[in-house]
N, C-alpha and C. Protein backbone atom coordinates (compact mmCIF):
# COMPACT_ATOMS: atom_id res chain seq x y z
N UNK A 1 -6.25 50.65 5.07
CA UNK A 1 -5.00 49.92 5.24
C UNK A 1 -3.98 50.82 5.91
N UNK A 2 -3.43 50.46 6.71
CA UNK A 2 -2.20 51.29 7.69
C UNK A 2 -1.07 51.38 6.75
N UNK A 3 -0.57 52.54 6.91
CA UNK A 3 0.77 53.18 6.51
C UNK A 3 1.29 53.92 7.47
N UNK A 4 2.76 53.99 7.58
CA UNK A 4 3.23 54.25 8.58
C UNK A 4 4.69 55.08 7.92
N UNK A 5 4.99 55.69 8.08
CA UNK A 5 6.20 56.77 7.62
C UNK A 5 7.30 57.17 9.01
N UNK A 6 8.25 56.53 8.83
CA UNK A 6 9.42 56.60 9.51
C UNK A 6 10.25 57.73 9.53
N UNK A 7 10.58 58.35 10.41
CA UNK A 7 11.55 59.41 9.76
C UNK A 7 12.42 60.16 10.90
N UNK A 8 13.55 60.61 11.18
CA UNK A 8 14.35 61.39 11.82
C UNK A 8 15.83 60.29 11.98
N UNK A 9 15.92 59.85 11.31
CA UNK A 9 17.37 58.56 11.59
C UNK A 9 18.56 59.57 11.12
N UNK A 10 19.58 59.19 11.17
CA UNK A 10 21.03 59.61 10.35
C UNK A 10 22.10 59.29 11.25
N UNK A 11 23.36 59.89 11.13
CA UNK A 11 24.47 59.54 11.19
C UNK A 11 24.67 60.38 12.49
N UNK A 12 24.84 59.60 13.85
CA UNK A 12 25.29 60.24 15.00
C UNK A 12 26.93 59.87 15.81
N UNK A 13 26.92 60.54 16.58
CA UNK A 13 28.62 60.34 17.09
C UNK A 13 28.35 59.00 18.52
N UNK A 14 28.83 58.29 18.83
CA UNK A 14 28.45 57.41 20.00
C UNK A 14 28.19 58.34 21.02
N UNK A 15 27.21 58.45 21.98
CA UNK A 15 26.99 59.29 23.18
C UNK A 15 25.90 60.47 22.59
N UNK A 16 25.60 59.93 21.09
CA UNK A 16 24.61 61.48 20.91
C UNK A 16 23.16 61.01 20.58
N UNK A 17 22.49 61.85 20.49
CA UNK A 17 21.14 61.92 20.47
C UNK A 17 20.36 61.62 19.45
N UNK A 18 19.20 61.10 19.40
CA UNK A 18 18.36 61.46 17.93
C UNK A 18 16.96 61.18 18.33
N UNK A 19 16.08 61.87 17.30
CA UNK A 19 14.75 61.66 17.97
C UNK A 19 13.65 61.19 16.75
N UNK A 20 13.20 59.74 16.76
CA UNK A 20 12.79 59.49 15.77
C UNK A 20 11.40 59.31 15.61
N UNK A 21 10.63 59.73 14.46
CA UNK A 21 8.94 59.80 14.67
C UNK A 21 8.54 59.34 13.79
N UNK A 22 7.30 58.48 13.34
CA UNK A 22 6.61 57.58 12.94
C UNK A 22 4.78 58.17 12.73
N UNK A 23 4.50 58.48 11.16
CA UNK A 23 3.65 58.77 11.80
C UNK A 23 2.62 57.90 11.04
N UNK A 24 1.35 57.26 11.71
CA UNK A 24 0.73 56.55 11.07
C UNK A 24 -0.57 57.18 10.21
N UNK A 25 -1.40 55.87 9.22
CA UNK A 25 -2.45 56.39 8.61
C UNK A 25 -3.12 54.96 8.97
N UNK A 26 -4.32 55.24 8.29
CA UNK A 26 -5.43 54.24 7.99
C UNK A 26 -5.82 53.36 9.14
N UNK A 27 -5.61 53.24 10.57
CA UNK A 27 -6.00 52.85 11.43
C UNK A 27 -6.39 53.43 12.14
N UNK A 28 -7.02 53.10 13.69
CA UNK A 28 -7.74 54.10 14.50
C UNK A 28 -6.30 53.99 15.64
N UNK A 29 -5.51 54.91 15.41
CA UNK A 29 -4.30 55.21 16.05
C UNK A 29 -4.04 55.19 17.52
N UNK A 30 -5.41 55.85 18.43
CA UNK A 30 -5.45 55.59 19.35
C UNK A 30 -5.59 54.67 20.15
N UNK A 31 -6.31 53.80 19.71
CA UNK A 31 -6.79 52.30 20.19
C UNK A 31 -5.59 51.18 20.03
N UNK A 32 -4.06 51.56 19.11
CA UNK A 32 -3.19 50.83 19.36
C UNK A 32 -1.93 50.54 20.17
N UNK A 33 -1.83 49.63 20.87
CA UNK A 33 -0.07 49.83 21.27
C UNK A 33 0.34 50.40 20.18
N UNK A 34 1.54 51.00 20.27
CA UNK A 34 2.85 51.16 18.98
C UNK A 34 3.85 50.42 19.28
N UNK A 35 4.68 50.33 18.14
CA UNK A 35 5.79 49.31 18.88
C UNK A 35 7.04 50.16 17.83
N UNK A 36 8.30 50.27 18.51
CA UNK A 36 9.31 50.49 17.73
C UNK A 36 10.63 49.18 17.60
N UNK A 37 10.70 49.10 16.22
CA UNK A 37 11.54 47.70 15.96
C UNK A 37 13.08 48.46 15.57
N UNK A 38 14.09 47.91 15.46
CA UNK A 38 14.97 47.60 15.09
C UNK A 38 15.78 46.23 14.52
N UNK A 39 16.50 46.41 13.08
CA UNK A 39 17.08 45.35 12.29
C UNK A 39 18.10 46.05 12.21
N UNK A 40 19.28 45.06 12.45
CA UNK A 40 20.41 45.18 11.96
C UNK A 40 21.19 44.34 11.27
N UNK A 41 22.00 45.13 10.03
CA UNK A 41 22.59 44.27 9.17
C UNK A 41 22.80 42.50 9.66
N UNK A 42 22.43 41.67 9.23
CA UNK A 42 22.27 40.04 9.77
C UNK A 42 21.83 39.90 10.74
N UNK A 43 20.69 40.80 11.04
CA UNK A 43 20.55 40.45 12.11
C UNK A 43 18.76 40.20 12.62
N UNK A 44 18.20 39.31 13.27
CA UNK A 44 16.36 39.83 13.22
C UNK A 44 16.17 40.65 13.83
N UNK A 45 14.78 41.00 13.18
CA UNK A 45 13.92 42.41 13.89
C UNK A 45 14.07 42.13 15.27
N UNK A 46 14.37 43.31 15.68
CA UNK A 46 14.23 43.08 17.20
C UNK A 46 13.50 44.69 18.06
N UNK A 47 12.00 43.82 18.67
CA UNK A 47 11.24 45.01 19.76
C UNK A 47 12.00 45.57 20.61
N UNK A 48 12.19 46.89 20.58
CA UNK A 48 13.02 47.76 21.35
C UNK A 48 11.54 48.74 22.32
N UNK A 49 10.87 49.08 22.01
CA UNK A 49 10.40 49.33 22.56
C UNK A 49 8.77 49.58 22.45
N UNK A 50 7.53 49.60 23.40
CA UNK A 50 6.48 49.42 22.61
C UNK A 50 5.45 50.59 24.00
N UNK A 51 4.76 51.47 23.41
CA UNK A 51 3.79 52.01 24.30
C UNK A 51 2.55 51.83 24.05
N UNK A 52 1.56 51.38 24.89
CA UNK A 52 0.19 50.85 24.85
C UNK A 52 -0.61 52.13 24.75
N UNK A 53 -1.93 52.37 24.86
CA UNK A 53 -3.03 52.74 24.19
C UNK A 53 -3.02 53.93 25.38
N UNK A 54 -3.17 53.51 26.97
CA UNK A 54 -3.06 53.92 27.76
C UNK A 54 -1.67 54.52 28.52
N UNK A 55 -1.04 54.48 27.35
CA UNK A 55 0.77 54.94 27.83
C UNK A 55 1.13 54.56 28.37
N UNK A 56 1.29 53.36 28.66
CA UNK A 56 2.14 52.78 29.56
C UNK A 56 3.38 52.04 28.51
N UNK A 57 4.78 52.14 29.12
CA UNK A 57 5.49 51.41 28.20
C UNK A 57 6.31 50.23 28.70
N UNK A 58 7.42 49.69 27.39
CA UNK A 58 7.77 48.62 28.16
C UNK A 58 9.29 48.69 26.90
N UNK A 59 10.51 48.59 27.82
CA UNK A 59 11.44 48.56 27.11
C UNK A 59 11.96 46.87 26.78
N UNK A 60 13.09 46.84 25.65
CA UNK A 60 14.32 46.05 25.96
C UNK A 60 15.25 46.16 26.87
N UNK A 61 15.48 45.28 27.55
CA UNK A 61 16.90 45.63 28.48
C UNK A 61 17.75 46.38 27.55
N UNK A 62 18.27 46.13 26.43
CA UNK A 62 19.43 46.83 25.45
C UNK A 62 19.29 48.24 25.61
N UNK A 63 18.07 48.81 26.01
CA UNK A 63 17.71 50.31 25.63
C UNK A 63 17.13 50.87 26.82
N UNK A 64 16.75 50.07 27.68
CA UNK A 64 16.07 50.48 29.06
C UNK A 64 16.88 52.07 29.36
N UNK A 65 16.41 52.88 29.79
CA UNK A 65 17.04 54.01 30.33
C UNK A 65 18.14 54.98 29.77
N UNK A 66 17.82 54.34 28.43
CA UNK A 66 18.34 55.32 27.44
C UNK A 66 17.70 56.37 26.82
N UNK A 67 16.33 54.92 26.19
CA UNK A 67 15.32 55.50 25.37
C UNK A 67 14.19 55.44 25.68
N UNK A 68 13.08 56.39 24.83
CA UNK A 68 11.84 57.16 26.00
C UNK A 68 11.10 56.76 24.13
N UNK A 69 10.01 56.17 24.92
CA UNK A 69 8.68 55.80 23.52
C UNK A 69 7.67 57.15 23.89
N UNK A 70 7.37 57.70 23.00
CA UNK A 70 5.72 58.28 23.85
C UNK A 70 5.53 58.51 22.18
N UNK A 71 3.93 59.28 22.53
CA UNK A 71 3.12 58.34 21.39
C UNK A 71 2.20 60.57 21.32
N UNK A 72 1.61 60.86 20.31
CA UNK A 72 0.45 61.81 20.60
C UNK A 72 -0.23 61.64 19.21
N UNK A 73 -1.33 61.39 19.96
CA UNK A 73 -3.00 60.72 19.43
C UNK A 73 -3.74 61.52 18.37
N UNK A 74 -3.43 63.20 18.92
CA UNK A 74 -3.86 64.11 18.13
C UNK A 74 -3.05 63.82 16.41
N UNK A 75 -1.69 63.78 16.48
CA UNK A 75 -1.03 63.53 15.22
C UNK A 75 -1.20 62.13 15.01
N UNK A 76 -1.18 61.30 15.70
CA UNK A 76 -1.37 59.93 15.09
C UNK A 76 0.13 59.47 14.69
N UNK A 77 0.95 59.85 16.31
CA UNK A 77 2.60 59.95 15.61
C UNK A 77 3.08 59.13 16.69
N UNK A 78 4.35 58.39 16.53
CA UNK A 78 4.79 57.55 17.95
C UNK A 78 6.48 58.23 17.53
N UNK A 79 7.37 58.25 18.92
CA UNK A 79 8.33 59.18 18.85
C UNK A 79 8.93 57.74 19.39
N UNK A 80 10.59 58.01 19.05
CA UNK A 80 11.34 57.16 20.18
C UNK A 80 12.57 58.18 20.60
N UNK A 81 13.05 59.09 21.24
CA UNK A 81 13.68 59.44 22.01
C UNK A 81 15.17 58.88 22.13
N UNK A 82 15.99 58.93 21.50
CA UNK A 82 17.17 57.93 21.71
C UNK A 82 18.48 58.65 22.27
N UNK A 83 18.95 58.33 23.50
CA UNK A 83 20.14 58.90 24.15
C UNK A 83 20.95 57.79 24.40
N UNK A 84 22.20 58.61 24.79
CA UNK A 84 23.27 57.73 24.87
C UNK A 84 24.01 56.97 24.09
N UNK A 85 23.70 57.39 22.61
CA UNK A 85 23.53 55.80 21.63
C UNK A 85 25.01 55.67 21.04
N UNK A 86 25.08 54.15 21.24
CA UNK A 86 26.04 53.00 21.18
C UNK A 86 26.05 52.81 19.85
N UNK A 87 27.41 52.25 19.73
CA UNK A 87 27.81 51.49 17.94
C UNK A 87 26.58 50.33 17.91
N UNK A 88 26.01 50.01 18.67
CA UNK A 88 25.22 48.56 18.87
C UNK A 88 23.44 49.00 18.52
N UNK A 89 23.52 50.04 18.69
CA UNK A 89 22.33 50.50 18.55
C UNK A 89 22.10 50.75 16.85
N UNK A 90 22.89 51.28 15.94
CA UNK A 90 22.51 51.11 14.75
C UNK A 90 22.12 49.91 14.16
N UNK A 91 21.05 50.55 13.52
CA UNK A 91 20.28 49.67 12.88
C UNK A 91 18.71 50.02 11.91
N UNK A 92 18.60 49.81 10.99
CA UNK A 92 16.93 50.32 10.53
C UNK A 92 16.16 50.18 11.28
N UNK A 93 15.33 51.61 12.21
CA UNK A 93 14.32 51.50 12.71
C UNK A 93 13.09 51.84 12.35
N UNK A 94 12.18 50.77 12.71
CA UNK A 94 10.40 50.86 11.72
C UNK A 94 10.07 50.50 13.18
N UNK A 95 8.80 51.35 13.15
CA UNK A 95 7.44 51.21 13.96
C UNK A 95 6.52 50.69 13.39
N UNK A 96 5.42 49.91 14.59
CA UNK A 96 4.27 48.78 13.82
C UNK A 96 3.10 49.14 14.76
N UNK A 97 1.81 48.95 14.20
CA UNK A 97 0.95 48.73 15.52
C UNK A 97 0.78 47.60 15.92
N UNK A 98 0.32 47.31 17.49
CA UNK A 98 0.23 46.23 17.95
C UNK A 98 -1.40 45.59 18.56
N UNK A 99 -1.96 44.67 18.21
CA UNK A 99 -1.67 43.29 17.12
C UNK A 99 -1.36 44.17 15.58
N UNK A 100 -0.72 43.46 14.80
CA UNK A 100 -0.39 44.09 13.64
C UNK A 100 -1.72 43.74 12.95
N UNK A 101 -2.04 44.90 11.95
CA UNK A 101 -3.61 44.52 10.85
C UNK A 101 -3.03 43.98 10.12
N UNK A 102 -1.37 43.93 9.58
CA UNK A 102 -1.61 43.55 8.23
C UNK A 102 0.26 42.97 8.16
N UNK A 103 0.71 42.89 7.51
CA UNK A 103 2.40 42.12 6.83
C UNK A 103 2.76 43.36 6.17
N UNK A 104 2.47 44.28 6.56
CA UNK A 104 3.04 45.59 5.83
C UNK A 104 3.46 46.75 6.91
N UNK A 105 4.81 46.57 6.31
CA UNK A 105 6.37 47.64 6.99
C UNK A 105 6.49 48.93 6.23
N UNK A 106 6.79 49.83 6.92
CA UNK A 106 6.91 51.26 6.79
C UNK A 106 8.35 50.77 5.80
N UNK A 107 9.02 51.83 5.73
CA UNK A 107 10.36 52.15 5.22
C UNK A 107 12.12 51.99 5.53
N UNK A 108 11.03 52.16 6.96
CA UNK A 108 12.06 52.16 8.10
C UNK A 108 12.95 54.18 8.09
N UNK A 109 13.88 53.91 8.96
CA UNK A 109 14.45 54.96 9.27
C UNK A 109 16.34 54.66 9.67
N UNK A 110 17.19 54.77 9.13
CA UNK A 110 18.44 53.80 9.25
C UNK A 110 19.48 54.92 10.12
N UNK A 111 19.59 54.59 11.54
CA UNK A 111 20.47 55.14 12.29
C UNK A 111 21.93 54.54 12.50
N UNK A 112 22.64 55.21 12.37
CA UNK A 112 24.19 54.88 12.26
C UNK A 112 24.86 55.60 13.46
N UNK A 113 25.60 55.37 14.05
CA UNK A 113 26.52 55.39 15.02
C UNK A 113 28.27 55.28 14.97
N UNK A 114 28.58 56.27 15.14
CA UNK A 114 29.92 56.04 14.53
C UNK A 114 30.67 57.50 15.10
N UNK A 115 32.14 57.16 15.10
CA UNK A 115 32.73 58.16 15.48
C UNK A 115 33.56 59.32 14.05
C-alpha cells in the first residue's frame, strides 16, 4: 500500500522560496507520474503540478514559471521547487501518484505566505 510523507512547508515572506519533498513507499515509484496538489482553506484540491515517469512535466498556469517538479527514482522522492511565492499560493501541499492505487493522502505539508 503507498505512503507518501510530505515535508519542507512553513512560513515564507511573499517573493521567497521553499523547496518541498515527498517521499514515497509501497509502490514501484518509478513507473509513476507524481503529481503535486494543493488545498486551500475553502477551497478544492487543486493539480499544480505533475511529472511523468519519463520526466516530462506539466504545470498550472497559476505556477507555470515559478515552480520546477522533478522527481529522483533512486530515493523514491518527488520535489516541488517553489519561487516567487504569492499570498495565493498558500495552501496544504500533498503529492499523489498518478493513476492513484488507492483514496489515501499523505499529510500534506502547509505553506503560508505572508509578510
Amino acid at each position: 500500500q503507498v505512503q507518501l510523507v510530505e515535508s519542507g512547508g512553513g512560513l515564507v515572506q511573499p517573493g521567497g522560496s521553499l523547496r518541498l519533498s515527498c517521499a514515497a513507499s509501497g509502490i514501484r515509484f518509478s513507473i509513476y507520474a507524481m503529481g503535486w496538489y494543493r488545498q486551500a482553506p475553502g477551497k478544492q484540491r487543486e493539480l499544480v503540478a505533475t511529472i511523468f515517469s519519463d520526466g516530462d512535466t506539466n504545470y498550472a498556469g497559476s505556477v507555470k514559471g515559478r515552480f520546477t517538479i522533478s522527481r529522483d527514482n533512486a530515493k523514491n522522492t518527488v520535489y516541488l521547487q517553489m519561487n516567487s511565492l504569492k499570498p495565493e499560493d498558500a495552501a496544504v501541499y500533498y503529492c499523489k501518484e498518478i493513476p492513484s492505487t488507492s483514496d489515501y493522502w499523505g499529510q500534506g505539508t502547509q505553506v503560508t505566505v505572508s509578510s
